[in-house]
Structures are given as structure tokens and as C-alpha cells.
C-alpha atoms as a PDB file:
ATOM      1  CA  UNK A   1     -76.181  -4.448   7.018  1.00  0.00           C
ATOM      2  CA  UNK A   2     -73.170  -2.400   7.921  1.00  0.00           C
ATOM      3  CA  UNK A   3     -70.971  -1.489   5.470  1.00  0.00           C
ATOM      4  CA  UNK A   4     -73.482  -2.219   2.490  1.00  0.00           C
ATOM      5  CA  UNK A   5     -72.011  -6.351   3.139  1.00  0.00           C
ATOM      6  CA  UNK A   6     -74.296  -8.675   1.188  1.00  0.00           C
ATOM      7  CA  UNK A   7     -74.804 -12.892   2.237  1.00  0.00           C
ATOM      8  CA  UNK A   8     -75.079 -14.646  -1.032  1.00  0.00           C
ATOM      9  CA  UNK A   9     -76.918 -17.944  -0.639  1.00  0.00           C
ATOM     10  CA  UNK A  10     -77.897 -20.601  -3.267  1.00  0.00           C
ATOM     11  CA  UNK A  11     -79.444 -23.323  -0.992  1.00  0.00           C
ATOM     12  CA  UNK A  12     -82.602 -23.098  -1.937  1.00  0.00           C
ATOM     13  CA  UNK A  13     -84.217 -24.753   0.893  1.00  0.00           C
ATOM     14  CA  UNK A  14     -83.638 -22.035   3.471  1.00  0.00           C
ATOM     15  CA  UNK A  15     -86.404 -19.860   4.482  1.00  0.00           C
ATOM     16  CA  UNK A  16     -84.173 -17.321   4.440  1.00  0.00           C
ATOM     17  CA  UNK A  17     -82.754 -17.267   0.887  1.00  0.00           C
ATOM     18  CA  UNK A  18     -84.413 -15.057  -1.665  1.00  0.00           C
ATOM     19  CA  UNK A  19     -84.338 -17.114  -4.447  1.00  0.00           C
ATOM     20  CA  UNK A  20     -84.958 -14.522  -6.940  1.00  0.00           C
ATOM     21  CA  UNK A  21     -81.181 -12.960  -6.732  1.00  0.00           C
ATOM     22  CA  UNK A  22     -79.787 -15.647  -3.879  1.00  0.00           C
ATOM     23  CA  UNK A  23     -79.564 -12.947  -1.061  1.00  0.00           C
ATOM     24  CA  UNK A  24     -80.417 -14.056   2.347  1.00  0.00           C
ATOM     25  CA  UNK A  25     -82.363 -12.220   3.835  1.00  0.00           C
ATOM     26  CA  UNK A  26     -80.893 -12.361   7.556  1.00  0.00           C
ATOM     27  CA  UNK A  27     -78.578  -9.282   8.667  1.00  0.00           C
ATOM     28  CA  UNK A  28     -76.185 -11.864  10.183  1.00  0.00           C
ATOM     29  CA  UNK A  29     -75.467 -15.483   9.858  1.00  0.00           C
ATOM     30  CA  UNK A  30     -73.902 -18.089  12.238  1.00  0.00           C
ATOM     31  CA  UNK A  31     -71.066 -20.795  10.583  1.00  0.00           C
ATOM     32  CA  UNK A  32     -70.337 -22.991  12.637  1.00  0.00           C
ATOM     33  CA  UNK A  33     -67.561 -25.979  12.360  1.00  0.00           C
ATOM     34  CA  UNK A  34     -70.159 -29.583  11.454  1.00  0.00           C
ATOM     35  CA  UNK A  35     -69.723 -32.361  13.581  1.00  0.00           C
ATOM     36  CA  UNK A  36     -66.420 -34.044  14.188  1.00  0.00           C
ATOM     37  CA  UNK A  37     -64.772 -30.815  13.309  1.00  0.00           C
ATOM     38  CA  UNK A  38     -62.951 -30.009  17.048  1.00  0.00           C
ATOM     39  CA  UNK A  39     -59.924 -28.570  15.882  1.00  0.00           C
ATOM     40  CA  UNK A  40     -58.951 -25.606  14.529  1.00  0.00           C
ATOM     41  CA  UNK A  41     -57.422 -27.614  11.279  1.00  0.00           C
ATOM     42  CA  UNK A  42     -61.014 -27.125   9.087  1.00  0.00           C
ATOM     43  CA  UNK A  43     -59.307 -28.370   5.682  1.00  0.00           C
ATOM     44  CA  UNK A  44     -62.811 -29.157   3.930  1.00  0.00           C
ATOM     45  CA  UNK A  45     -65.224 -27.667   3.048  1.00  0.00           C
ATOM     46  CA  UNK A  46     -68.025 -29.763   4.087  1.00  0.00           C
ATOM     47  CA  UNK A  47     -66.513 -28.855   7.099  1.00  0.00           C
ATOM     48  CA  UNK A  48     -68.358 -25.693   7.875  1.00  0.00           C
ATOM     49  CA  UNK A  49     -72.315 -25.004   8.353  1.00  0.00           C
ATOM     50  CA  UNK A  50     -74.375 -22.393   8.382  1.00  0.00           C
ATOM     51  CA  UNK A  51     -76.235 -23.049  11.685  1.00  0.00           C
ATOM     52  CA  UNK A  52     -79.206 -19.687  10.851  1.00  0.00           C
ATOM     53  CA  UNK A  53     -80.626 -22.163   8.261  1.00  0.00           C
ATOM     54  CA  UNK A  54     -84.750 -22.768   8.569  1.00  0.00           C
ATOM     55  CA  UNK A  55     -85.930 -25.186   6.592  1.00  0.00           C
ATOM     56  CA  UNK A  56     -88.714 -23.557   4.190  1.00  0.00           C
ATOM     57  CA  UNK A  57     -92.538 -24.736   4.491  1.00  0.00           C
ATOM     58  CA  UNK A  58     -93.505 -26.409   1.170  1.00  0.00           C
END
């Protein structure tokens, strides 16, 4: 990653989370507003998504 920047991630039902030290392991990451959210008020923060997740296989 560019300027040694590091995505921390604790949802541990994303493909790409390393669950060991919650690092993902993508060099980028999409967030995205969630649905409804057409403004550019975002006052929660349920409002926001991270649209790279992948579920994992079980």
C-alpha cells in the first residue's frame, strides 16, 4: 500500500479479513453510502458500507 497505510477490519465474515491481526488483505477498499443514504448529510454510522466485502466459504 502506499505510504505504509494499513485497513483494519474486524468483520470476520469477509474473505478478505485476516483474522489473525484484523488486516484486510485488499490494497484498496470501496465505502460506499447504504441504501437510503442520497445526501451528502451521512450522520450515522450504519450509514456507510464497505462495498469490497466477499462473503467467506465456510
Amino acid at each position: 500500500m502506499k505510504n505504509n497505510q494499513t485497513i483494519k477490519c474486524n468483520v470476520k465474515s469477509c474473505e478478505y479479513n485476516k483474522c489473525d491481526c484484523n488486516e484486510c488483505n485488499l490494497e484498496e477498499i470501496m465505502v460506499s453510502c447504504n441504501s437510503g443514504c442520497k445526501t451528502d448529510k451521512v450522520h450515522e454510522k450504519n450509514e456507510t458500507i464497505c462495498d469490497s466485502f466477499k462473503k467467506k466459504e465456510q
